[in-house]
C-alpha atoms as a PDB file:
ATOM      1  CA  UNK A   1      55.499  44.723 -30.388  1.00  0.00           C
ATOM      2  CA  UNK A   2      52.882  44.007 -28.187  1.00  0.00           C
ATOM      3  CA  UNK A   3      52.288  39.718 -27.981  1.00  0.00           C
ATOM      4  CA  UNK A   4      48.862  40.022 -26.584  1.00  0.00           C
ATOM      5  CA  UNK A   5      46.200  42.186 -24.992  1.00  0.00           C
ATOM      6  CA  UNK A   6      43.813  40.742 -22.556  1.00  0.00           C
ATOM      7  CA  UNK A   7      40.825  42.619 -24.228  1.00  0.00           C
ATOM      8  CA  UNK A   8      38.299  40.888 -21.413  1.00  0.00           C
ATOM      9  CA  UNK A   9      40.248  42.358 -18.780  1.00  0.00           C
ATOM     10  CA  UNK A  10      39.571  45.738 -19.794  1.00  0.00           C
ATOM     11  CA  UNK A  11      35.888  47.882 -19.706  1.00  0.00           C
ATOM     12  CA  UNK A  12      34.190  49.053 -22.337  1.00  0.00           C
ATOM     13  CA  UNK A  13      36.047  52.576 -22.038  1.00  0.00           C
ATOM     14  CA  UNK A  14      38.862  51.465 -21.959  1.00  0.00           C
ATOM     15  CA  UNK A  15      38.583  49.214 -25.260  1.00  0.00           C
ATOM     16  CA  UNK A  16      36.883  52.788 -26.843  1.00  0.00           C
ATOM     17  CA  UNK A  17      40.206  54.875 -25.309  1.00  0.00           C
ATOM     18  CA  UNK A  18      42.381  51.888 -27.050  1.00  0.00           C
ATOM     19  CA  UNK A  19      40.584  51.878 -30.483  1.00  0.00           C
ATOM     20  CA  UNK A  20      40.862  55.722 -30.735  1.00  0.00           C
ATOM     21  CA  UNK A  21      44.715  55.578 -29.976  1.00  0.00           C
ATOM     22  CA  UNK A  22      45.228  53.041 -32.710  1.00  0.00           C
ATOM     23  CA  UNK A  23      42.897  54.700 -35.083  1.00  0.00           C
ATOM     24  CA  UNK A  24      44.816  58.097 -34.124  1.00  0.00           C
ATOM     25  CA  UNK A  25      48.276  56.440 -34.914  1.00  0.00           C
ATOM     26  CA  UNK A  26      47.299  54.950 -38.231  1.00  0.00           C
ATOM     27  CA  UNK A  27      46.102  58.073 -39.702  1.00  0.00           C
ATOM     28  CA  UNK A  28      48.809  60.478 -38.134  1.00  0.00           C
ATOM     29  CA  UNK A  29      51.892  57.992 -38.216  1.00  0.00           C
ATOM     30  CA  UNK A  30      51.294  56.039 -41.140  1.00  0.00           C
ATOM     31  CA  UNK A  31      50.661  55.861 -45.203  1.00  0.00           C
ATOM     32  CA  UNK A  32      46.715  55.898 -44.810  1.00  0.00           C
ATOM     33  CA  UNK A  33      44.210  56.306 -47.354  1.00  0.00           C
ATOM     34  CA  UNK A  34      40.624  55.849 -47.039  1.00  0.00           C
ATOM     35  CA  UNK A  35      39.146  53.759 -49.843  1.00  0.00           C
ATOM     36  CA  UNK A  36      38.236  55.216 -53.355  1.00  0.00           C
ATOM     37  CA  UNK A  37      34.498  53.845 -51.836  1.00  0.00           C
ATOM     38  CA  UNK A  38      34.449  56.082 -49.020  1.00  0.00           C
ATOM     39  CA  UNK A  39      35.617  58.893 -50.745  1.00  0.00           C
ATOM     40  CA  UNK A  40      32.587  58.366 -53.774  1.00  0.00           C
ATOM     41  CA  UNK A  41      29.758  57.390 -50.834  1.00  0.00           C
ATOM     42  CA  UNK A  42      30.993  60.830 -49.487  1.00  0.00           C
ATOM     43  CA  UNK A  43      30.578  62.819 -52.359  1.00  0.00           C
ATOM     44  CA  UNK A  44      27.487  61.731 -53.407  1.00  0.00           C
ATOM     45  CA  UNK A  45      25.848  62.341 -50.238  1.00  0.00           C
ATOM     46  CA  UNK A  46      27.303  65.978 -50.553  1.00  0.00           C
ATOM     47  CA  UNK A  47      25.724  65.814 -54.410  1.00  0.00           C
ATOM     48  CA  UNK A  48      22.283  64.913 -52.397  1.00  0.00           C
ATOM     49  CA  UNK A  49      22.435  67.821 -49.625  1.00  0.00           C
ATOM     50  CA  UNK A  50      22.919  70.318 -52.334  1.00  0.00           C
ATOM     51  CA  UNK A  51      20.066  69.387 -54.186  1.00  0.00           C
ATOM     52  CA  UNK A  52      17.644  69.073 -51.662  1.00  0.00           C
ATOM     53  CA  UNK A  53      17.306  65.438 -51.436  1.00  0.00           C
ATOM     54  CA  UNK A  54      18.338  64.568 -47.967  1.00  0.00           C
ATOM     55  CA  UNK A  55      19.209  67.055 -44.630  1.00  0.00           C
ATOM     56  CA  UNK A  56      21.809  67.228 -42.459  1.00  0.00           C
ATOM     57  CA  UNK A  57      20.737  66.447 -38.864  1.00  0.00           C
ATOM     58  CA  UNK A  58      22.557  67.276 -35.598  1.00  0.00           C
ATOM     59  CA  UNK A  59      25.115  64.571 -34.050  1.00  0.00           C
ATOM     60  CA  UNK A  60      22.769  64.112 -30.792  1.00  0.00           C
ATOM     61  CA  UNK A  61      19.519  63.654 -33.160  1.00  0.00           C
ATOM     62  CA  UNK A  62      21.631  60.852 -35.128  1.00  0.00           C
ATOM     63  CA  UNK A  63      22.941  59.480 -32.010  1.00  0.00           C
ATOM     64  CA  UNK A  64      19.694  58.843 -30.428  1.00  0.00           C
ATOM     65  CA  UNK A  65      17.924  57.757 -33.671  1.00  0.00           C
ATOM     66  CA  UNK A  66      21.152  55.095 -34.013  1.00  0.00           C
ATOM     67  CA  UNK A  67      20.244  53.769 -30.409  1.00  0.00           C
ATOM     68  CA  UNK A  68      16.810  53.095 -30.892  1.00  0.00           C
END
């Protein structure tokens, strides 16, 4: 077991590389579920593209509109 992690020693990359390892692990090595939550926020925005109500927009269009 790792004791500690000097998170300030490390770059913004590096944290990003970390999280994705540990986020990696937990879903492939481990008894994950997402919550029920997730799973009904996620169908009801399917519900909503079907019918018209909202559109799907391209990752680099909801990047740039989540930066600004």
């Amino acid at each position: 077991m790792v004791e500690s992690i000097d998170l300030r020693a490390m770059d913004k990359k590096e944290k990003i590389l970390l999280m994705e390892k540990l986020w990696n692990d937990l879903i492939n090595n481990g008894d994950f579920e997402s919550p029920l939550w997730h799973k009904m926020i996620l169908s009801e925005r399917e519900e909503k593209l079907k019918n018209g109500d909202e559109k799907a927009i391209e990752w680099e269009e909801a990047k740039k509109s989540l930066k600004e």
